[in-house]
PDB file of N, CA and C in Angstrom:
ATOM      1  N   UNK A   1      72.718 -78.331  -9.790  1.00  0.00           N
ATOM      2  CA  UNK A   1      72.484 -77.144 -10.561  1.00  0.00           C
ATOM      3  C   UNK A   1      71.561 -77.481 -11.713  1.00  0.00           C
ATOM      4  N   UNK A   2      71.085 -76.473 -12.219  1.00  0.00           N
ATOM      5  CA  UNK A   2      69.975 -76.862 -13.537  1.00  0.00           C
ATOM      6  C   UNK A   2      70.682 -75.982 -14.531  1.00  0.00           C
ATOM      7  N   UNK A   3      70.091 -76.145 -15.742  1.00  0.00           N
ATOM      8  CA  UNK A   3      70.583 -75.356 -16.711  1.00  0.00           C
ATOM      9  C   UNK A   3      70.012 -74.176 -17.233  1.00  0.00           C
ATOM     10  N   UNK A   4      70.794 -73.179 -17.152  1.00  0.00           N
ATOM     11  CA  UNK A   4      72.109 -73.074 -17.811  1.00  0.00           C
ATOM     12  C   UNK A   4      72.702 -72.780 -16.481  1.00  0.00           C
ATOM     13  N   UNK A   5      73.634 -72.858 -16.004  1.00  0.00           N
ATOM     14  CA  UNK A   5      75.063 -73.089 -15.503  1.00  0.00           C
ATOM     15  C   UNK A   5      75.653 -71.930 -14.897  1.00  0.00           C
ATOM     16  N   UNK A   6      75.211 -70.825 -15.778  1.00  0.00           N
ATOM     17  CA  UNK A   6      75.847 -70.043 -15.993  1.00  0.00           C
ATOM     18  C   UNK A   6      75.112 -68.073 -14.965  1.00  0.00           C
ATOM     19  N   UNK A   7      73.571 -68.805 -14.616  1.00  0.00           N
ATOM     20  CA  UNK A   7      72.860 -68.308 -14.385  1.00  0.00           C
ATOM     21  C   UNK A   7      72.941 -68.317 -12.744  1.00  0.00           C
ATOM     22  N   UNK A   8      73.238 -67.080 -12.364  1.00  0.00           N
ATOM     23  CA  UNK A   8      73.443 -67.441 -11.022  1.00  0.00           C
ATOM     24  C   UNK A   8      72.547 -67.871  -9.867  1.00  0.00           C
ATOM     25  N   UNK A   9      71.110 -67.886 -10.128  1.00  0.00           N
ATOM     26  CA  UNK A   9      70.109 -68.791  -9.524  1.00  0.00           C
ATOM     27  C   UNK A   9      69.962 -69.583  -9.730  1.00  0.00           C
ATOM     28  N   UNK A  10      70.902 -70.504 -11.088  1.00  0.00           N
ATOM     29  CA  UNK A  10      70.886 -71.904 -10.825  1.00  0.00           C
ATOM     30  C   UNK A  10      71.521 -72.292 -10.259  1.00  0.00           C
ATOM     31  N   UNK A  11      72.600 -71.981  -9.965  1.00  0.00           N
ATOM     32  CA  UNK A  11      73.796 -72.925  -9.238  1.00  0.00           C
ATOM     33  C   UNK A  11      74.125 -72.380  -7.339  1.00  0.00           C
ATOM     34  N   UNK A  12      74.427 -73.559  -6.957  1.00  0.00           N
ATOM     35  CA  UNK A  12      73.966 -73.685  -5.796  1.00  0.00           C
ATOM     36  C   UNK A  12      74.868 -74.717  -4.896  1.00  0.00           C
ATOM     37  N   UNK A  13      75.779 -74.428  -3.705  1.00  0.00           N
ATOM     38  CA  UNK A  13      77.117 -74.998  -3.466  1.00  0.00           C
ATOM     39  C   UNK A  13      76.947 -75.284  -1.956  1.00  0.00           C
ATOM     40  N   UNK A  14      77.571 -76.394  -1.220  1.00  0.00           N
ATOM     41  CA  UNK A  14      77.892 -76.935   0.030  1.00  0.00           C
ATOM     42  C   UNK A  14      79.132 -77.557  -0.046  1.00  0.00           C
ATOM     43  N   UNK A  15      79.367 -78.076   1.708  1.00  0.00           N
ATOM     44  CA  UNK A  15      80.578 -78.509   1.612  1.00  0.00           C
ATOM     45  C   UNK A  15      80.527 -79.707   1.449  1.00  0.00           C
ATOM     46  N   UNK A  16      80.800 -81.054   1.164  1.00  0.00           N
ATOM     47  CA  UNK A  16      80.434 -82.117   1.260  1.00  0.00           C
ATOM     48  C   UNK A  16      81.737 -83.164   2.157  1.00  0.00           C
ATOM     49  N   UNK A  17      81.011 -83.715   3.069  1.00  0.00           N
ATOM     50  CA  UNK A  17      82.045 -84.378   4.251  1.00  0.00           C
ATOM     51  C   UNK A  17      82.679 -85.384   3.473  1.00  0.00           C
ATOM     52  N   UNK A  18      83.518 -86.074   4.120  1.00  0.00           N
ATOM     53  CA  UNK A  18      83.742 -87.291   3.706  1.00  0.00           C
ATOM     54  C   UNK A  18      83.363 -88.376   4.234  1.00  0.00           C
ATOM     55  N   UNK A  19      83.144 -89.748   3.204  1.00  0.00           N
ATOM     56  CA  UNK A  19      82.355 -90.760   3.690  1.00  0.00           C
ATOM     57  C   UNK A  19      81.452 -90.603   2.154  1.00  0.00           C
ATOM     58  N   UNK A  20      80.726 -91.819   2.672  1.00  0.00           N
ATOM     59  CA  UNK A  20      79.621 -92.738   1.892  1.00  0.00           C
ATOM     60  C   UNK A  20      78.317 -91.216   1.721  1.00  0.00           C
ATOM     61  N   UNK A  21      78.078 -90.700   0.954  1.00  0.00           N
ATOM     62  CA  UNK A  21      77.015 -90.230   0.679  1.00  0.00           C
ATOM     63  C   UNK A  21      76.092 -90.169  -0.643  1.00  0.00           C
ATOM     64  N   UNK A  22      74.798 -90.050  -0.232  1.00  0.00           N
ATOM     65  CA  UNK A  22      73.501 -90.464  -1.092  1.00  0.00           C
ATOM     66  C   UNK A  22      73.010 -89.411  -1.792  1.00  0.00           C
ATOM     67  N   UNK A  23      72.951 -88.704  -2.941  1.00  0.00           N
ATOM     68  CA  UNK A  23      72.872 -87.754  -3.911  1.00  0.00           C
ATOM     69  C   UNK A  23      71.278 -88.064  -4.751  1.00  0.00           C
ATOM     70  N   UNK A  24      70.186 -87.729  -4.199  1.00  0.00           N
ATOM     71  CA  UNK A  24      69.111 -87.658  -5.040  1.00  0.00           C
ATOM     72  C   UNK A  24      68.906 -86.094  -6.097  1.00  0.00           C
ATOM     73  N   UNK A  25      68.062 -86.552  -6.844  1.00  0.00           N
ATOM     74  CA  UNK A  25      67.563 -85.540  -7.929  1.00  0.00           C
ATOM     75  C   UNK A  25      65.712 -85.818  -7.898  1.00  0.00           C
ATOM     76  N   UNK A  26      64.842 -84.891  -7.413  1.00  0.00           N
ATOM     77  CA  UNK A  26      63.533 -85.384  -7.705  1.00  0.00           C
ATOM     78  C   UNK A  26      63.196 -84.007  -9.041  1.00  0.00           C
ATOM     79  N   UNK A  27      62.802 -84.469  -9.726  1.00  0.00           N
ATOM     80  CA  UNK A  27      62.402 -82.971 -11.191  1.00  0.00           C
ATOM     81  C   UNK A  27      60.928 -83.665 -11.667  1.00  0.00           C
ATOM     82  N   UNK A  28      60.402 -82.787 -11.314  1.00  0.00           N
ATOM     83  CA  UNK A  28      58.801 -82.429 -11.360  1.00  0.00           C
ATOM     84  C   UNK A  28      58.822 -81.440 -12.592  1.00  0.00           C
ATOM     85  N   UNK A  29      57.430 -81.365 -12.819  1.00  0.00           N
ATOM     86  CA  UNK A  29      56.960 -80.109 -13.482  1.00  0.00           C
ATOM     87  C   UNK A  29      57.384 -78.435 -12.972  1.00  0.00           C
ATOM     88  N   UNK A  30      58.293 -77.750 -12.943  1.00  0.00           N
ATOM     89  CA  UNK A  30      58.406 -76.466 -12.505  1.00  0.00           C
ATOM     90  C   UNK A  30      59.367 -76.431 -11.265  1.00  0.00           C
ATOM     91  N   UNK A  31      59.806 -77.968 -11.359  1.00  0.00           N
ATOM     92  CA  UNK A  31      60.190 -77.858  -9.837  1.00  0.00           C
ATOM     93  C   UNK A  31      61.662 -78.871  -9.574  1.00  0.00           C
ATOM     94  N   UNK A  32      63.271 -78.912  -9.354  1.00  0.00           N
ATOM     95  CA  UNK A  32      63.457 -80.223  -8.787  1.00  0.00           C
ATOM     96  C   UNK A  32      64.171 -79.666  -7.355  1.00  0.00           C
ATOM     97  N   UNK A  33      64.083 -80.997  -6.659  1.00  0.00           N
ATOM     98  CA  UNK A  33      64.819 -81.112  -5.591  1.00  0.00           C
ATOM     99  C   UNK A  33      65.887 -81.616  -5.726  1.00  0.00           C
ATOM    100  N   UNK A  34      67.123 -81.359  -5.074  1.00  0.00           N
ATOM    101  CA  UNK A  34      68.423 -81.638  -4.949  1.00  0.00           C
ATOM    102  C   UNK A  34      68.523 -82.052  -3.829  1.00  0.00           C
ATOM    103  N   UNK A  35      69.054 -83.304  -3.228  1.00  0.00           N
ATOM    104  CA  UNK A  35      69.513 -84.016  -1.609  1.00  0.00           C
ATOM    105  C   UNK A  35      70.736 -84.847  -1.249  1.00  0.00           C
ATOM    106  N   UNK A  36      71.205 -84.297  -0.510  1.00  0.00           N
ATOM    107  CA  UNK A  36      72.267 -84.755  -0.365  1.00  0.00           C
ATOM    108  C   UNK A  36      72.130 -85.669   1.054  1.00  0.00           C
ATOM    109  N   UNK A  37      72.034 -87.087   1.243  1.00  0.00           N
ATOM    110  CA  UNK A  37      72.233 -87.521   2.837  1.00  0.00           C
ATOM    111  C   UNK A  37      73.320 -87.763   3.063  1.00  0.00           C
ATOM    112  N   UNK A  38      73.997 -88.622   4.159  1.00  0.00           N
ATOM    113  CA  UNK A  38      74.971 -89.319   4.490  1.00  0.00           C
ATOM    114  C   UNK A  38      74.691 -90.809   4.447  1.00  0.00           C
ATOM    115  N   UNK A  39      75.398 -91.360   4.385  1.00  0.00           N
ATOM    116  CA  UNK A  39      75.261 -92.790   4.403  1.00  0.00           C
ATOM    117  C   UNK A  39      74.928 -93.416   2.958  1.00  0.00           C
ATOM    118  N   UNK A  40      74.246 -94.618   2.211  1.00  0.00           N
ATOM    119  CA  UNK A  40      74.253 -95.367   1.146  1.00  0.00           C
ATOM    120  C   UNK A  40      72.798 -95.457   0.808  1.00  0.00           C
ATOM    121  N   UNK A  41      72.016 -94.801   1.429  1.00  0.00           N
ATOM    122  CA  UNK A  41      70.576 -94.927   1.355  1.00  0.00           C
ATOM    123  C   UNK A  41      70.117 -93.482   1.372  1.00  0.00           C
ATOM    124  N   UNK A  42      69.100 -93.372   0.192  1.00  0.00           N
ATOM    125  CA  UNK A  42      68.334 -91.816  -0.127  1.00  0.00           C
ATOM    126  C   UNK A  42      67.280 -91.873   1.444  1.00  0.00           C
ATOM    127  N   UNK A  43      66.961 -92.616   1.993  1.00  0.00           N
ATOM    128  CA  UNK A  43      66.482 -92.204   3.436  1.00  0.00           C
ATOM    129  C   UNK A  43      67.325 -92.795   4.477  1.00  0.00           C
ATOM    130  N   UNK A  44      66.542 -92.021   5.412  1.00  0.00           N
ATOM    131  CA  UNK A  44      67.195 -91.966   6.908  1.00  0.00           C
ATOM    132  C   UNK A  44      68.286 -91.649   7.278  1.00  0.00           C
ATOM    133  N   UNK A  45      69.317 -91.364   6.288  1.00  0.00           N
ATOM    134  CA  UNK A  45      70.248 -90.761   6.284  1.00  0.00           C
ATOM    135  C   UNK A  45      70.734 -89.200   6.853  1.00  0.00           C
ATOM    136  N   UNK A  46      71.441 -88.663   7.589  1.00  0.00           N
ATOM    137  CA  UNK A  46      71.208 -87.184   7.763  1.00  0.00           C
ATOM    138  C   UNK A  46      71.693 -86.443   6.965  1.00  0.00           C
ATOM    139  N   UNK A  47      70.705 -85.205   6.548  1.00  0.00           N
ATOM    140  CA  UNK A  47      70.506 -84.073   5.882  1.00  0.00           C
ATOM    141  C   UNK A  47      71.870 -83.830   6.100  1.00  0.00           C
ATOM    142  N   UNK A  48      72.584 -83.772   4.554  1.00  0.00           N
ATOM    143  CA  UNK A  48      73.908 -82.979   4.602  1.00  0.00           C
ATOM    144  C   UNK A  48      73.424 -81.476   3.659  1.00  0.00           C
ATOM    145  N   UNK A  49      72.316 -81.581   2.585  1.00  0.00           N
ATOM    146  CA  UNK A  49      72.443 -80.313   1.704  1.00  0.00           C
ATOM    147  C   UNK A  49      70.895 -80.582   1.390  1.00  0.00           C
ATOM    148  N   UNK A  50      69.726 -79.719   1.239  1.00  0.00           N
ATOM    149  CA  UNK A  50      68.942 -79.979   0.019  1.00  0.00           C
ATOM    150  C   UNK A  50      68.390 -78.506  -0.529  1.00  0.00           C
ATOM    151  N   UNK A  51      68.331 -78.755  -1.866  1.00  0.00           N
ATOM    152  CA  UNK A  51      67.918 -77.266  -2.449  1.00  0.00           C
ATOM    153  C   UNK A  51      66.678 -77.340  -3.349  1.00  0.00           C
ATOM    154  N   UNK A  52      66.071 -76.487  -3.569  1.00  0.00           N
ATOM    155  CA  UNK A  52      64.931 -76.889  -4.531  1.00  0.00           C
ATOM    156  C   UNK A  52      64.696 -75.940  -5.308  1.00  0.00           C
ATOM    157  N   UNK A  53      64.862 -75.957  -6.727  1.00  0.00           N
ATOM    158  CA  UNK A  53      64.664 -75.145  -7.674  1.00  0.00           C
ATOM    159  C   UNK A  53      63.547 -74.602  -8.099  1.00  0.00           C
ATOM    160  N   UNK A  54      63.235 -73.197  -8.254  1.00  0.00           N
ATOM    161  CA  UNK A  54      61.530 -73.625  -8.857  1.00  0.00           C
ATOM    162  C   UNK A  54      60.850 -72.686  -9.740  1.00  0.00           C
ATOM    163  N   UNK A  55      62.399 -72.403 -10.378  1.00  0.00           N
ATOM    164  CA  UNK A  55      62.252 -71.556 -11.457  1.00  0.00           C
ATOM    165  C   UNK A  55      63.349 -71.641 -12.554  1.00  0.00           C
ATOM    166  N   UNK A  56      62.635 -71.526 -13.315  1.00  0.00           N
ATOM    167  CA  UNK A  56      63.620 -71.713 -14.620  1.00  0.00           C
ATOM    168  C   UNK A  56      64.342 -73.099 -14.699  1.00  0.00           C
ATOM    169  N   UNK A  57      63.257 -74.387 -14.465  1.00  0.00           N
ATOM    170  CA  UNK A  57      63.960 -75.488 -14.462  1.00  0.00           C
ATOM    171  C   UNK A  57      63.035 -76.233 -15.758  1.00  0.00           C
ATOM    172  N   UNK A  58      64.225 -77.054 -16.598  1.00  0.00           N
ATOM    173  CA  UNK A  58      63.550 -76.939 -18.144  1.00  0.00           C
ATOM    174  C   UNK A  58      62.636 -78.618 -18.145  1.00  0.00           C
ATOM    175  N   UNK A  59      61.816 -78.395 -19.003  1.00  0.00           N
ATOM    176  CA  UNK A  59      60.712 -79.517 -18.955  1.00  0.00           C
ATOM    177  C   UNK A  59      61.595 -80.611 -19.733  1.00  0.00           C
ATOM    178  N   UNK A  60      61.036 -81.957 -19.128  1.00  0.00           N
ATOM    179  CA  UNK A  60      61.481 -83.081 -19.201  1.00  0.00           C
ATOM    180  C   UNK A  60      61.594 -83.398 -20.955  1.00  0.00           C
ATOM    181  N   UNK A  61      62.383 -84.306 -21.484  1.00  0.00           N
ATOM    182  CA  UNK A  61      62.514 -84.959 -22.940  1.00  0.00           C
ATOM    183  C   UNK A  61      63.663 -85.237 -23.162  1.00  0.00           C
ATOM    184  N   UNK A  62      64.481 -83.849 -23.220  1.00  0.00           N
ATOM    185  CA  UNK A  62      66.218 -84.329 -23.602  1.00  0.00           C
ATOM    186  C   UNK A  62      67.262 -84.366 -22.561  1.00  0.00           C
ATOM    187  N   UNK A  63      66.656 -85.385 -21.707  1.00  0.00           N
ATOM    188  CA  UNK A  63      67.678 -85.593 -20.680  1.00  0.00           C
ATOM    189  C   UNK A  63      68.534 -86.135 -21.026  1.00  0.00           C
ATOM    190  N   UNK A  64      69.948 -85.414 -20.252  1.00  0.00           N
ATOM    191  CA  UNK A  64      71.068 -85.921 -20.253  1.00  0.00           C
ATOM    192  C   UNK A  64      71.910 -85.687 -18.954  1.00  0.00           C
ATOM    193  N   UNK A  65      72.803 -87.256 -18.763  1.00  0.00           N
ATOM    194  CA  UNK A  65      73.152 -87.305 -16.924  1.00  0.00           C
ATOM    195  C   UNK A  65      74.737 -86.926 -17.552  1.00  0.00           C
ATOM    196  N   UNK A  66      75.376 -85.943 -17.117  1.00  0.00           N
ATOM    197  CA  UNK A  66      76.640 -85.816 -16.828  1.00  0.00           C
ATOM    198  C   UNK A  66      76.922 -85.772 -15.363  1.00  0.00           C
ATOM    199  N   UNK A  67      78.020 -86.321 -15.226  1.00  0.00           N
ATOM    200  CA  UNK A  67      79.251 -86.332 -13.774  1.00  0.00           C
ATOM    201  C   UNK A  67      80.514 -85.502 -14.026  1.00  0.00           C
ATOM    202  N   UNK A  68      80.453 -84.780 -13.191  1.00  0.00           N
ATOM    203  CA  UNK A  68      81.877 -84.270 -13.302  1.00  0.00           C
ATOM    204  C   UNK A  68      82.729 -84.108 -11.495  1.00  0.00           C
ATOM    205  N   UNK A  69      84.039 -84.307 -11.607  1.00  0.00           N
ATOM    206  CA  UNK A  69      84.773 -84.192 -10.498  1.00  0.00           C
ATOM    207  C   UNK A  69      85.620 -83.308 -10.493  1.00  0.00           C
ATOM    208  N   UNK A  70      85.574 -82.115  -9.644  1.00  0.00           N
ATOM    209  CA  UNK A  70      86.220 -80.778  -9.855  1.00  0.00           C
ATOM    210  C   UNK A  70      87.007 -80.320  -8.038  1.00  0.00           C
ATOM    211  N   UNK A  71      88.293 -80.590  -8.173  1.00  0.00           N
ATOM    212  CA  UNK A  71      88.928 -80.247  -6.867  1.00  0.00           C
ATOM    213  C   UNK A  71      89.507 -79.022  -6.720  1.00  0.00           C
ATOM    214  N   UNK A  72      88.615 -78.322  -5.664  1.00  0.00           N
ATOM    215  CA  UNK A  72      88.715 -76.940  -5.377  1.00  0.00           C
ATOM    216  C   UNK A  72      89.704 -76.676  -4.243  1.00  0.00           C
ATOM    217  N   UNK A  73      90.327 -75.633  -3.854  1.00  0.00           N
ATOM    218  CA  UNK A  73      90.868 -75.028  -2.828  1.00  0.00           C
ATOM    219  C   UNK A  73      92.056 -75.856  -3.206  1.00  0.00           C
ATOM    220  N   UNK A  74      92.846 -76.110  -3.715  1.00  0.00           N
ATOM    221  CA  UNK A  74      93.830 -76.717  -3.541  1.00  0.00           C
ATOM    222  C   UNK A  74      95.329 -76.181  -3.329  1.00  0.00           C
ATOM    223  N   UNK A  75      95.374 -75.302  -3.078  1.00  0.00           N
ATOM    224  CA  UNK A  75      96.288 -74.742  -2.905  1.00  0.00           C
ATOM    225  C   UNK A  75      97.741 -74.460  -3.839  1.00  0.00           C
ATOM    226  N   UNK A  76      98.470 -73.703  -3.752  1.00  0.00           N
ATOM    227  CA  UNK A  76      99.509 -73.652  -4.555  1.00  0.00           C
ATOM    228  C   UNK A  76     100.365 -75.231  -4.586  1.00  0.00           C
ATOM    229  N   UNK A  77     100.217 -75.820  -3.816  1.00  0.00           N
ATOM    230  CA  UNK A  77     101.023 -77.284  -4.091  1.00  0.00           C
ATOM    231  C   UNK A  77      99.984 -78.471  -5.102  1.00  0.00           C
ATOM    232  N   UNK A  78     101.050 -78.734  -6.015  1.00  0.00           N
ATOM    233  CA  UNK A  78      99.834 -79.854  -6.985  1.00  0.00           C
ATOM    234  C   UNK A  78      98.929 -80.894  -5.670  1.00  0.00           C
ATOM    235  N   UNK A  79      98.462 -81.644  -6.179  1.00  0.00           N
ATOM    236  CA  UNK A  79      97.423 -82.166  -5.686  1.00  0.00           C
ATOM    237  C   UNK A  79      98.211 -83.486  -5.478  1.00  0.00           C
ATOM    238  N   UNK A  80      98.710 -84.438  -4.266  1.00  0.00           N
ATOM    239  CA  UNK A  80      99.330 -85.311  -4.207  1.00  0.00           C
ATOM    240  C   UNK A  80      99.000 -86.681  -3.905  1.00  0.00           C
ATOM    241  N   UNK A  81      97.451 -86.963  -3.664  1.00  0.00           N
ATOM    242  CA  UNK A  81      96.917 -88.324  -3.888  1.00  0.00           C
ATOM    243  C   UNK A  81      95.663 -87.941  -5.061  1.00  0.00           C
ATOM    244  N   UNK A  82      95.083 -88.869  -5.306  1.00  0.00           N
ATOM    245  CA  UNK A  82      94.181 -89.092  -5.986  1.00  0.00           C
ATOM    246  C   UNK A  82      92.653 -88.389  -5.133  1.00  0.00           C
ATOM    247  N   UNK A  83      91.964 -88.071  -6.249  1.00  0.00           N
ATOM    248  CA  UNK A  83      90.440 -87.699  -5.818  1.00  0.00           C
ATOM    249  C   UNK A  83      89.872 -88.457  -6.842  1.00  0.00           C
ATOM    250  N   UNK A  84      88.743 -89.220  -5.941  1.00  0.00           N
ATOM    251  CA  UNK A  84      87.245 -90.422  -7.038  1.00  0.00           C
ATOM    252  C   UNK A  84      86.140 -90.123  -5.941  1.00  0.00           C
ATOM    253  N   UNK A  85      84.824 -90.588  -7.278  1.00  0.00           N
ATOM    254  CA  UNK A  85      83.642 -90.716  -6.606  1.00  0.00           C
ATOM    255  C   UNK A  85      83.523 -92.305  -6.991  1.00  0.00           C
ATOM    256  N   UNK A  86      83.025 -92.483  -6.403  1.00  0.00           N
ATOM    257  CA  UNK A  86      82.467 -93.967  -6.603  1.00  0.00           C
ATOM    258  C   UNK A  86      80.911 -94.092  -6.808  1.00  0.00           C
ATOM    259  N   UNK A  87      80.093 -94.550  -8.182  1.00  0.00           N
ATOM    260  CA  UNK A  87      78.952 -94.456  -8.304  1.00  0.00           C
ATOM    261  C   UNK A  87      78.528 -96.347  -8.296  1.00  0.00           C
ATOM    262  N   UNK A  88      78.051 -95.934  -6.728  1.00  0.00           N
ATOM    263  CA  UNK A  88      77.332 -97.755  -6.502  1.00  0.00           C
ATOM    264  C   UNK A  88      75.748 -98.083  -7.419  1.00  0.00           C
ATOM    265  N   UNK A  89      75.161 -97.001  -7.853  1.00  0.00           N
ATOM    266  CA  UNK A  89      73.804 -97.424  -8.121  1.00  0.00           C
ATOM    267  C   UNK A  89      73.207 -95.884  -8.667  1.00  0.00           C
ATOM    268  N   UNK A  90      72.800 -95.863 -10.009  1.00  0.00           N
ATOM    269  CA  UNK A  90      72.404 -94.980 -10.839  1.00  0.00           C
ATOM    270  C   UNK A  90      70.906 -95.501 -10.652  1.00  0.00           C
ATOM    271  N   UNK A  91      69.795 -94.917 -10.658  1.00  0.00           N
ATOM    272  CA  UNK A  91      68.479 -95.068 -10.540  1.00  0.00           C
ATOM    273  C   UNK A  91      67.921 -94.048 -11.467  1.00  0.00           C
ATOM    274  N   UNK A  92      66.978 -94.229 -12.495  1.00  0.00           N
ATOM    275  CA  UNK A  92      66.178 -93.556 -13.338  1.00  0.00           C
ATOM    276  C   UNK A  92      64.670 -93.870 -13.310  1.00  0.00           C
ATOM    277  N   UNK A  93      64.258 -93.351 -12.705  1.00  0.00           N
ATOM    278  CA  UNK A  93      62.344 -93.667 -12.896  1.00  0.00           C
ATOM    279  C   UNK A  93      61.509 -92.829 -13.264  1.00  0.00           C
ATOM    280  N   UNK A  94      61.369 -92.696 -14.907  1.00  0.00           N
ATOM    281  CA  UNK A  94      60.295 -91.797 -15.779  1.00  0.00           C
ATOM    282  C   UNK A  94      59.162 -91.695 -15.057  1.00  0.00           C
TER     283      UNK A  94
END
């Protein structure tokens, strides 16, 4: 999603399987891509999600990376094991 949050052409939802998957961000001028593969590698992996924004996405300077983990559908019974992401490798290239 881009910001604000709150805007309903920013935000933008799939299901995501379980297993090892590869979460890119490409943000251009006017533009980012969102990708989701399978597997531990941003290629060759198969296409689980990708979206591309290309409006109202704000120009680069005050970046900031938040994570958040939010378990949906859960039904009227509490939640009885644990939910984690595991982040193997953060990549930033200005």
């Amino acid at each position: 999603m881009v910001q604000p949050y709150y805007a309903p052409a920013n935000v933008t939802g799939f299901e995501a399987p379980r297993g090892v998957l590869t979460h890119s961000l490409r943000w251009e001028p006017g533009r980012a891509t969102f990708r989701t593969v399978r597997g531990a590698s941003a290629s060759g992996g198969a296409l689980v999600s990708e979206h591309v924004f290309a409006s109202g996405v704000p120009s680069s300077g005050n970046e900031r990376l938040r994570l958040n983990l939010y378990v949906f559908r859960r039904g009227a019974q509490p939640l009885t094991s644990g939910a984690e992401i595991v982040v193997e490798k953060f990549e930033y290239i200005p």
